[in-house]
PDB file of N, CA and C in Angstrom:
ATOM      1  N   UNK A   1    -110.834  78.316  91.174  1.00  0.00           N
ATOM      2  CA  UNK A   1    -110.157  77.218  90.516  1.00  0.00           C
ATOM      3  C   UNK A   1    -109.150  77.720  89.481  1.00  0.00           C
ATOM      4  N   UNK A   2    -109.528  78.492  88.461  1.00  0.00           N
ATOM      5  CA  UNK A   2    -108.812  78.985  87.755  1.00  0.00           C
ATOM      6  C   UNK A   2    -107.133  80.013  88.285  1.00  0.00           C
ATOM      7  N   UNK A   3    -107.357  80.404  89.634  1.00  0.00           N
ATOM      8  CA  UNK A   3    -105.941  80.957  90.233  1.00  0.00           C
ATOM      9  C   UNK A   3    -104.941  79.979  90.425  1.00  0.00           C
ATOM     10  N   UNK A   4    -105.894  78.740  90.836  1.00  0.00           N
ATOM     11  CA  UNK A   4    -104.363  78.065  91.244  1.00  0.00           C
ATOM     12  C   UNK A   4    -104.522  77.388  89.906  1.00  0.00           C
ATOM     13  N   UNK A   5    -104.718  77.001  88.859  1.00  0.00           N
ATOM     14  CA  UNK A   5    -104.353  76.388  87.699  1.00  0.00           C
ATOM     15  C   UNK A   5    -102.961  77.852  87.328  1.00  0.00           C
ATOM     16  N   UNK A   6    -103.133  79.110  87.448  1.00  0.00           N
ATOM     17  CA  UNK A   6    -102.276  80.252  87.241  1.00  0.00           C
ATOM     18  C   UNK A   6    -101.134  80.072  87.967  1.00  0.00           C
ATOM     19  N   UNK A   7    -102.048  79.729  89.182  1.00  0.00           N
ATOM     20  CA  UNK A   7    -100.359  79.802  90.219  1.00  0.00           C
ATOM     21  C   UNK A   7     -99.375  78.499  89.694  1.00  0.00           C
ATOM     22  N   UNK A   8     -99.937  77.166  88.928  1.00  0.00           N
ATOM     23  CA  UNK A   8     -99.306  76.042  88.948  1.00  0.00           C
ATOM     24  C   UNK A   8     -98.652  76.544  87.791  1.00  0.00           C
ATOM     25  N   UNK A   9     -99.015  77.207  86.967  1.00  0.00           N
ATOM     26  CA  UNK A   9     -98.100  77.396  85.376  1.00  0.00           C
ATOM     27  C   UNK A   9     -96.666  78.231  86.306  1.00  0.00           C
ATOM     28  N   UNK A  10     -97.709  79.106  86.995  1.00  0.00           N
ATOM     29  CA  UNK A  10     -96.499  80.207  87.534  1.00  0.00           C
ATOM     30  C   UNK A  10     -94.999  78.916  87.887  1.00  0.00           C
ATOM     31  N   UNK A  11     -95.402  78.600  88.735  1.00  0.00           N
ATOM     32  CA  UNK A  11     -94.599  77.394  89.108  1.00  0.00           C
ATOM     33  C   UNK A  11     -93.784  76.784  87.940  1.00  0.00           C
ATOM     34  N   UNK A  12     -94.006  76.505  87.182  1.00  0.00           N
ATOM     35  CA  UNK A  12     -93.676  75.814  86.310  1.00  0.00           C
ATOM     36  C   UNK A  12     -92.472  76.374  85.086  1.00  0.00           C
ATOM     37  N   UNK A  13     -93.251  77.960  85.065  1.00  0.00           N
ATOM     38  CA  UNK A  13     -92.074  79.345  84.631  1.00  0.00           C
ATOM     39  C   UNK A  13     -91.269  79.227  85.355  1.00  0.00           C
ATOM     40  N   UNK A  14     -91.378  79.703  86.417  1.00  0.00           N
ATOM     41  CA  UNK A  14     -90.269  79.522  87.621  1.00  0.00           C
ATOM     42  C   UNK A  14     -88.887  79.134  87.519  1.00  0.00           C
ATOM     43  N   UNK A  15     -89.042  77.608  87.156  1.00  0.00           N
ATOM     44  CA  UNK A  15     -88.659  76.104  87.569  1.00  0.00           C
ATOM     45  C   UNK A  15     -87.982  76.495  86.494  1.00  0.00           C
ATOM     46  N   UNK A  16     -88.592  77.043  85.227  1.00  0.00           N
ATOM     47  CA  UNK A  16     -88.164  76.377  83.917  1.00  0.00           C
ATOM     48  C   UNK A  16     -86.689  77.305  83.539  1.00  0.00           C
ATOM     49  N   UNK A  17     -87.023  79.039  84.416  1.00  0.00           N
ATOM     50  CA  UNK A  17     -86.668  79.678  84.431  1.00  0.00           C
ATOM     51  C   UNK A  17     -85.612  79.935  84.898  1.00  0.00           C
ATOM     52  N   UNK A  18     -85.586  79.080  86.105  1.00  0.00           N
ATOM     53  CA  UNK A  18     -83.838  78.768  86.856  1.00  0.00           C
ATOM     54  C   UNK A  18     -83.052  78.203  85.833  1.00  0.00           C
ATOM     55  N   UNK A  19     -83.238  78.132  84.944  1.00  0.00           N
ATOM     56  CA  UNK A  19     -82.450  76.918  84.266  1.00  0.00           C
ATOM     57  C   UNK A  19     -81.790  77.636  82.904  1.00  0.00           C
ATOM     58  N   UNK A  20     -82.458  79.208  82.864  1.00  0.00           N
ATOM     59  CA  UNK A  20     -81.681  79.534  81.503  1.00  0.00           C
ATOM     60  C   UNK A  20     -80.942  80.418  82.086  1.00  0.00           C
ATOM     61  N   UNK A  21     -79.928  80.846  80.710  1.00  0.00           N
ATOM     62  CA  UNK A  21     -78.630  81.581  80.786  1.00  0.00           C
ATOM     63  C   UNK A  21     -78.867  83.004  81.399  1.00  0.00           C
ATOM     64  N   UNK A  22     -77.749  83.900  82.013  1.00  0.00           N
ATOM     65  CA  UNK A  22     -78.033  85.039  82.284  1.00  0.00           C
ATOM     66  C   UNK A  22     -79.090  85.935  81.433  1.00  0.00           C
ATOM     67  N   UNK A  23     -78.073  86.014  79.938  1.00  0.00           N
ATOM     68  CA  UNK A  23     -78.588  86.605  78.685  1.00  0.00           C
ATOM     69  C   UNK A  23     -80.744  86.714  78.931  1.00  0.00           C
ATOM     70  N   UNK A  24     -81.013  85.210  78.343  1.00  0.00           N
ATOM     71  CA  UNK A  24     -82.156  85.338  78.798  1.00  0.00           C
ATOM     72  C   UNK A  24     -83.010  85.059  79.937  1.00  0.00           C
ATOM     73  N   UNK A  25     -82.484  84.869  81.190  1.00  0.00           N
ATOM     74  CA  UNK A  25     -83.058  85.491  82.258  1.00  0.00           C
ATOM     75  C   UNK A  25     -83.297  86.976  82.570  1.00  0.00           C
ATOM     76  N   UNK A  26     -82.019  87.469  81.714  1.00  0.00           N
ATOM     77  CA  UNK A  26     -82.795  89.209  82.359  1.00  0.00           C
ATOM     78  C   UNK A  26     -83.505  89.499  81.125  1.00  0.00           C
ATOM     79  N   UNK A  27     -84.100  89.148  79.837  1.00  0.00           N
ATOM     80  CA  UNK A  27     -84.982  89.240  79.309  1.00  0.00           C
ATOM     81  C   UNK A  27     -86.475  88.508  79.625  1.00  0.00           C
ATOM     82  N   UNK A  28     -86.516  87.866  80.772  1.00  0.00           N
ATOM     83  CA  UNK A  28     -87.714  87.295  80.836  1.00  0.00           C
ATOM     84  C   UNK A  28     -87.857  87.983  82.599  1.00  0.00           C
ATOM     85  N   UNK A  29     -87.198  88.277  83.514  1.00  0.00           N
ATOM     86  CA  UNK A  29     -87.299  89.070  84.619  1.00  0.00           C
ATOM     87  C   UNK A  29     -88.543  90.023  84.623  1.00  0.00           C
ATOM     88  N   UNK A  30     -88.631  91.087  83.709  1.00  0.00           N
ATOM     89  CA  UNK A  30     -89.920  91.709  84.004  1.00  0.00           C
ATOM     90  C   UNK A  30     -90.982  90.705  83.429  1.00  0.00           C
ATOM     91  N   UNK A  31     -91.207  89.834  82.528  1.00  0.00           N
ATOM     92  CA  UNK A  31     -92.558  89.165  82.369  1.00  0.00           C
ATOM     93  C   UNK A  31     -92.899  88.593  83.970  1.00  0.00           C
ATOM     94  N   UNK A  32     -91.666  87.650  84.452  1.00  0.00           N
ATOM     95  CA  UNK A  32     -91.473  86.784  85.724  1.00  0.00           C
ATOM     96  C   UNK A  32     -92.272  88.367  86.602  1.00  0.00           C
ATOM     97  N   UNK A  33     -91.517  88.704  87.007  1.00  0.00           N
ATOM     98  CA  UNK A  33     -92.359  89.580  88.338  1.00  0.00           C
ATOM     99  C   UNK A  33     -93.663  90.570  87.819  1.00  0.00           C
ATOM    100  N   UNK A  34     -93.961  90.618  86.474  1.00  0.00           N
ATOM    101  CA  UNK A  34     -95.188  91.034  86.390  1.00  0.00           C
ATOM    102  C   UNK A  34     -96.552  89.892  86.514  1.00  0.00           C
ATOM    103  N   UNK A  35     -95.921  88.860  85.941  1.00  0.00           N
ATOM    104  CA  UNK A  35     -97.277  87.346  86.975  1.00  0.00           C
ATOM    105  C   UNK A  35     -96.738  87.176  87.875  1.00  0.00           C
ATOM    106  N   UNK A  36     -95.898  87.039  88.333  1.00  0.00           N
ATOM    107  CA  UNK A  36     -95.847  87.161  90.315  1.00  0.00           C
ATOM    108  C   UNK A  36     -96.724  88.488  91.010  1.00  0.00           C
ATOM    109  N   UNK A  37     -96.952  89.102  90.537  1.00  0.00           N
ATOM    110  CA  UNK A  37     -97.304  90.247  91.153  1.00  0.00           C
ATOM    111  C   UNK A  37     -98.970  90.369  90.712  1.00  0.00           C
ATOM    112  N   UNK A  38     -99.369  90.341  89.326  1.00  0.00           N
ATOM    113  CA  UNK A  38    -100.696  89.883  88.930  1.00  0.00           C
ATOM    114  C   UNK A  38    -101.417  88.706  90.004  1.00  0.00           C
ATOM    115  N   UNK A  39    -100.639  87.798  89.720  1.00  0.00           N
ATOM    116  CA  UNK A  39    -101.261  86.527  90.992  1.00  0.00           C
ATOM    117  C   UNK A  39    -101.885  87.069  92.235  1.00  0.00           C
ATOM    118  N   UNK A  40    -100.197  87.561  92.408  1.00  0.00           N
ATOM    119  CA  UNK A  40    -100.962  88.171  93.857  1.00  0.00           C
ATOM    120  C   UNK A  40    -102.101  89.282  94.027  1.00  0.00           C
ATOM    121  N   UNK A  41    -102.079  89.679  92.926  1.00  0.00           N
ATOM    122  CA  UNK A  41    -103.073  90.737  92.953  1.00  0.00           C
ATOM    123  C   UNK A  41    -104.995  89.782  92.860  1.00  0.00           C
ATOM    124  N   UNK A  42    -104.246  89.049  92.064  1.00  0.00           N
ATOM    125  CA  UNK A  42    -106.097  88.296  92.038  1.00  0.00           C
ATOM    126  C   UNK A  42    -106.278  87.617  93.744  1.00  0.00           C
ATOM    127  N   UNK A  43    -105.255  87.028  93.893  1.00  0.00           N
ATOM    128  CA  UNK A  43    -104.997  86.592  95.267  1.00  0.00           C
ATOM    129  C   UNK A  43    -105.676  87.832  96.266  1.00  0.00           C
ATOM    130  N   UNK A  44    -105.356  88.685  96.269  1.00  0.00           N
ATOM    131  CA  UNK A  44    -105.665  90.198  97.576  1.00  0.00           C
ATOM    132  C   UNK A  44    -107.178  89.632  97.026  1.00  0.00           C
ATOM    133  N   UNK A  45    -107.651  90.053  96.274  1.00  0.00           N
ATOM    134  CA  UNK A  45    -108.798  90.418  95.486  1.00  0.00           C
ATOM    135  C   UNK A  45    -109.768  88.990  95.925  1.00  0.00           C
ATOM    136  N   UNK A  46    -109.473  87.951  95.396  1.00  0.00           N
ATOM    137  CA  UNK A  46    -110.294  86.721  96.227  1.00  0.00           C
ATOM    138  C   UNK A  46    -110.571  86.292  97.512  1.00  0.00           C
ATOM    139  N   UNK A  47    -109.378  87.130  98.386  1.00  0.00           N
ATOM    140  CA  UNK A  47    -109.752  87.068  99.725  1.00  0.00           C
ATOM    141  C   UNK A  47    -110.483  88.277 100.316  1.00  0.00           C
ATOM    142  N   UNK A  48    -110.771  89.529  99.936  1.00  0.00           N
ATOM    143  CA  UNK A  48    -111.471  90.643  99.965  1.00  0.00           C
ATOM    144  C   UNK A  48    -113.159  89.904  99.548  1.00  0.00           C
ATOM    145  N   UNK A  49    -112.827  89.017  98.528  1.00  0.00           N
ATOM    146  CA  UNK A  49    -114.808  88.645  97.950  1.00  0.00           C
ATOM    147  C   UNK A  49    -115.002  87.644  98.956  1.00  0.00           C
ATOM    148  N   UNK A  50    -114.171  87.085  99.464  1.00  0.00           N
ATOM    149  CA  UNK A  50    -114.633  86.050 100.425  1.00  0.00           C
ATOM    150  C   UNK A  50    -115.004  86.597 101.843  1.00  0.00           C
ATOM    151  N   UNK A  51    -114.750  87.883 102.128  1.00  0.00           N
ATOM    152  CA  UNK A  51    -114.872  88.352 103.227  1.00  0.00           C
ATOM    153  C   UNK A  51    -116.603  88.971 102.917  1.00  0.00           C
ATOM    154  N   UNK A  52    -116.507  90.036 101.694  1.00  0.00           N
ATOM    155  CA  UNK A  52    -117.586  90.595 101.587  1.00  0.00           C
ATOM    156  C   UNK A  52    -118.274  90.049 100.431  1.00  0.00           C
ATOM    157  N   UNK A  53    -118.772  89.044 100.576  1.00  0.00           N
ATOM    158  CA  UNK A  53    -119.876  88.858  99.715  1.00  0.00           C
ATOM    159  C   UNK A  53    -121.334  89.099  99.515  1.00  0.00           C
ATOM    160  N   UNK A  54    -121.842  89.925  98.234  1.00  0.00           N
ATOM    161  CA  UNK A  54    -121.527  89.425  97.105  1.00  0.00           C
ATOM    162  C   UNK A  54    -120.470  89.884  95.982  1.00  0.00           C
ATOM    163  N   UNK A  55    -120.026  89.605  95.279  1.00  0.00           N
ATOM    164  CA  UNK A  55    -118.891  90.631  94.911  1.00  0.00           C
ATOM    165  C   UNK A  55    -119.717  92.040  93.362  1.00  0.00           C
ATOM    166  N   UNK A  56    -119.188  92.841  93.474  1.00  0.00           N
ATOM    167  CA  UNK A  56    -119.567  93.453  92.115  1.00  0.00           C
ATOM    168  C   UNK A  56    -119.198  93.485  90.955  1.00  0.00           C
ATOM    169  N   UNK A  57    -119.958  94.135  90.137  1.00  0.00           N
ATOM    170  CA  UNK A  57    -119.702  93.822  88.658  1.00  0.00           C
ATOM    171  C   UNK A  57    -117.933  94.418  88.506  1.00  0.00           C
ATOM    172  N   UNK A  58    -117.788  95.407  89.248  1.00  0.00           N
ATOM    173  CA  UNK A  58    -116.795  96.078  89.161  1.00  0.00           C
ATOM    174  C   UNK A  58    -115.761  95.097  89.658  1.00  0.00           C
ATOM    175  N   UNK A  59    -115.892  94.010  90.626  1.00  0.00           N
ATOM    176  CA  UNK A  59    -114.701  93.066  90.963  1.00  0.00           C
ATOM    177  C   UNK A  59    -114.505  92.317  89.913  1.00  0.00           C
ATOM    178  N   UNK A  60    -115.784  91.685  89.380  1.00  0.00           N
ATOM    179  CA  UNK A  60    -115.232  90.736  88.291  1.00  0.00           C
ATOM    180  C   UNK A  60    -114.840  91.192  86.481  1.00  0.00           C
ATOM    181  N   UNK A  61    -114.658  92.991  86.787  1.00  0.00           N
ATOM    182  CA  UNK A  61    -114.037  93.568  85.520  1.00  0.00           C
ATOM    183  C   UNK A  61    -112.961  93.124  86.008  1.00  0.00           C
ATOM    184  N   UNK A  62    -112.063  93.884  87.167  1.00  0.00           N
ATOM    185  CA  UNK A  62    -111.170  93.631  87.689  1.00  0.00           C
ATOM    186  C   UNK A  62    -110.436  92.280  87.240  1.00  0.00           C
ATOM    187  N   UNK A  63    -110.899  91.228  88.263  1.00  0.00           N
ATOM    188  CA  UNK A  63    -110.667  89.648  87.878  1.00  0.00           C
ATOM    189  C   UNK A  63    -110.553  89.579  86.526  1.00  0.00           C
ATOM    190  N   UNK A  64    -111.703  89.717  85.295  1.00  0.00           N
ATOM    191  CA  UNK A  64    -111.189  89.468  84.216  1.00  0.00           C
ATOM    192  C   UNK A  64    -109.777  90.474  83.417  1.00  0.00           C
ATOM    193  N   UNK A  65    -109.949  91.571  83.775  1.00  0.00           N
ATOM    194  CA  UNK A  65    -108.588  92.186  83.196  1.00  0.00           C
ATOM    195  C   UNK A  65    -107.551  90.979  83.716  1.00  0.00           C
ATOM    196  N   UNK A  66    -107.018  91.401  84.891  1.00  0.00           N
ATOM    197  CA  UNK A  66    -105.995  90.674  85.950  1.00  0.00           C
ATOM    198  C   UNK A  66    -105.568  89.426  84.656  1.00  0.00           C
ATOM    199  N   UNK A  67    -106.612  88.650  84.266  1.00  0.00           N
ATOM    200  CA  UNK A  67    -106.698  86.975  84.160  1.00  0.00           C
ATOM    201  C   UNK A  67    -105.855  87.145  82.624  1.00  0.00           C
ATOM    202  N   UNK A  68    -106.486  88.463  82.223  1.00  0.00           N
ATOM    203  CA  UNK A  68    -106.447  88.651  80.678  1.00  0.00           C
ATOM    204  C   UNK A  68    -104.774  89.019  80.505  1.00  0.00           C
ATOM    205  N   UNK A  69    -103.914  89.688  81.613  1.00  0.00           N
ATOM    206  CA  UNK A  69    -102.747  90.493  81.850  1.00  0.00           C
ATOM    207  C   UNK A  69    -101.702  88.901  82.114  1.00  0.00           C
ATOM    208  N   UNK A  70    -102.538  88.319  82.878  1.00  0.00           N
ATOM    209  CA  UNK A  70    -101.760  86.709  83.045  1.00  0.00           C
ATOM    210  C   UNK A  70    -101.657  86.184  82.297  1.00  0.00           C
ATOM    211  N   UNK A  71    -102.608  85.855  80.977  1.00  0.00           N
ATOM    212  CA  UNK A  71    -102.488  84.979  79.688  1.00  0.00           C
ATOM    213  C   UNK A  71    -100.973  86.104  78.733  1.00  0.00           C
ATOM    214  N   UNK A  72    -101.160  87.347  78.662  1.00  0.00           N
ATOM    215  CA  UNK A  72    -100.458  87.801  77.806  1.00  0.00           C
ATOM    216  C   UNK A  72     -99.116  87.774  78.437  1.00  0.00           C
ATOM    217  N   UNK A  73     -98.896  87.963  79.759  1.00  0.00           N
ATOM    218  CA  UNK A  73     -97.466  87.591  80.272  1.00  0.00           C
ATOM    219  C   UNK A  73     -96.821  86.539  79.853  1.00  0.00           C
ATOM    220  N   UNK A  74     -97.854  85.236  80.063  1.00  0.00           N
ATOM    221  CA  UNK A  74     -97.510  83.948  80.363  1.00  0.00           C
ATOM    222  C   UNK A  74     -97.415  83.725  78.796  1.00  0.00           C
ATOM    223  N   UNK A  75     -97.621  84.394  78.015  1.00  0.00           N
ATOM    224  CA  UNK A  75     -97.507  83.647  76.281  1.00  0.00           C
ATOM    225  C   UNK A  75     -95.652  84.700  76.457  1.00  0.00           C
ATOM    226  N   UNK A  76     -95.353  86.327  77.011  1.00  0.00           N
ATOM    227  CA  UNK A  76     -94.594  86.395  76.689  1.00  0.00           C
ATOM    228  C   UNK A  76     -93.092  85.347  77.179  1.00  0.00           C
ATOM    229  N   UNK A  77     -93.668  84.599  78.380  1.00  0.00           N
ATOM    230  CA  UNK A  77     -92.790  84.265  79.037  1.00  0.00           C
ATOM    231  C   UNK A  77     -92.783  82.861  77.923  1.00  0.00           C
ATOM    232  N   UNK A  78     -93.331  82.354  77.524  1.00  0.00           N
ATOM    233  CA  UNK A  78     -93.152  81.109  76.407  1.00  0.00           C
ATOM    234  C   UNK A  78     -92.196  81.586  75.432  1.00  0.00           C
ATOM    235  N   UNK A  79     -92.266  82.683  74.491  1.00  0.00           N
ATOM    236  CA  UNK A  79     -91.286  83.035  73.309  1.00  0.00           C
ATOM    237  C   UNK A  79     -90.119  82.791  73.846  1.00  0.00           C
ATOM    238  N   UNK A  80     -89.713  83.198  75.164  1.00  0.00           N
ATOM    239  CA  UNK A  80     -88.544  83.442  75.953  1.00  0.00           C
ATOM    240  C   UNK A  80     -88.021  82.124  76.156  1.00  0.00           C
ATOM    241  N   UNK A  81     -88.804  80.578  76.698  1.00  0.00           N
ATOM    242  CA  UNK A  81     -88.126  79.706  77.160  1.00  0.00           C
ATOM    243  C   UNK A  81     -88.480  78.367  75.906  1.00  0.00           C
ATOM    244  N   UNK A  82     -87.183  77.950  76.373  1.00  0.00           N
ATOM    245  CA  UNK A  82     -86.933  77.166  75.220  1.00  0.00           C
ATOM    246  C   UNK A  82     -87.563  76.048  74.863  1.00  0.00           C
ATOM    247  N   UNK A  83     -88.297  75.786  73.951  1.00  0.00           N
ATOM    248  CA  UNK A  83     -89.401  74.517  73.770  1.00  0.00           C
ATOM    249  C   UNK A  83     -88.814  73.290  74.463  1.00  0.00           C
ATOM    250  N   UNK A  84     -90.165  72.267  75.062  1.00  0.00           N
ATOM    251  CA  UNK A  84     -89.068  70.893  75.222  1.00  0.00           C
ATOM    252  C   UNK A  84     -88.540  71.776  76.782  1.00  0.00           C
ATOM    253  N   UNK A  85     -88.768  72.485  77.481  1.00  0.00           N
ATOM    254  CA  UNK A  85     -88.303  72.726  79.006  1.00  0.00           C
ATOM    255  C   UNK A  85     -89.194  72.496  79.842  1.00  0.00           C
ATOM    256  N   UNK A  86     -90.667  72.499  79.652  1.00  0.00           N
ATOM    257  CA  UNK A  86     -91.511  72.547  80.248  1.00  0.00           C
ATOM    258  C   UNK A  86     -93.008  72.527  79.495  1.00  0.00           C
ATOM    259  N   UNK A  87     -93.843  72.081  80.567  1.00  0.00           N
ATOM    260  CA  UNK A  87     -95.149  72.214  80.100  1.00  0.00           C
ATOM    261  C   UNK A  87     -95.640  70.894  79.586  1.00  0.00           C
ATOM    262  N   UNK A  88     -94.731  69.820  79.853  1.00  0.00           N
ATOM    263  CA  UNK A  88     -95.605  68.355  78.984  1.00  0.00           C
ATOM    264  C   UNK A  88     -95.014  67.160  79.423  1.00  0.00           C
TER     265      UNK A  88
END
């Protein structure tokens, strides 16, 4: 449950993200493809536990880093876009 609540913010960066100036689009570019790429990484990772279950302690370090790397992206990608664009 919690991935796609990730993937919907992702979405929502995205969206919000087409919409600003060069200037700060290429300052928010590496946050953007480092949660595109995190996602997908929990993504590989949830379909690997669904195959072999049960999963280990060692998957859900994993999962929680991953989740922990998504919150700190996703706050850098907020400083970046302009209040009032998104999110409400």
């Amino acid at each position: 449950m919690e991935l796609n609540a990730w993937k919907a913010q992702l979405y929502d960066i995205l969206v919000a993200a087409d919409k600003l100036s060069g200037d700060d689009m290429s300052k928010m570019q590496h946050t953007l493809d480092m949660i595109t790429s995190t996602v997908g990484e929990l993504e590989s990772i949830k379909d690997q536990m669904l195959e072999a279950c049960p999963s280990t302690v060692d998957q859900e370090k994993v999962i929680g880093s991953k989740l922990e790397q998504l919150r700190n992206e996703y706050s850098k990608a907020l400083e970046i876009l302009p209040s009032g664009w998104f999110g409400g």
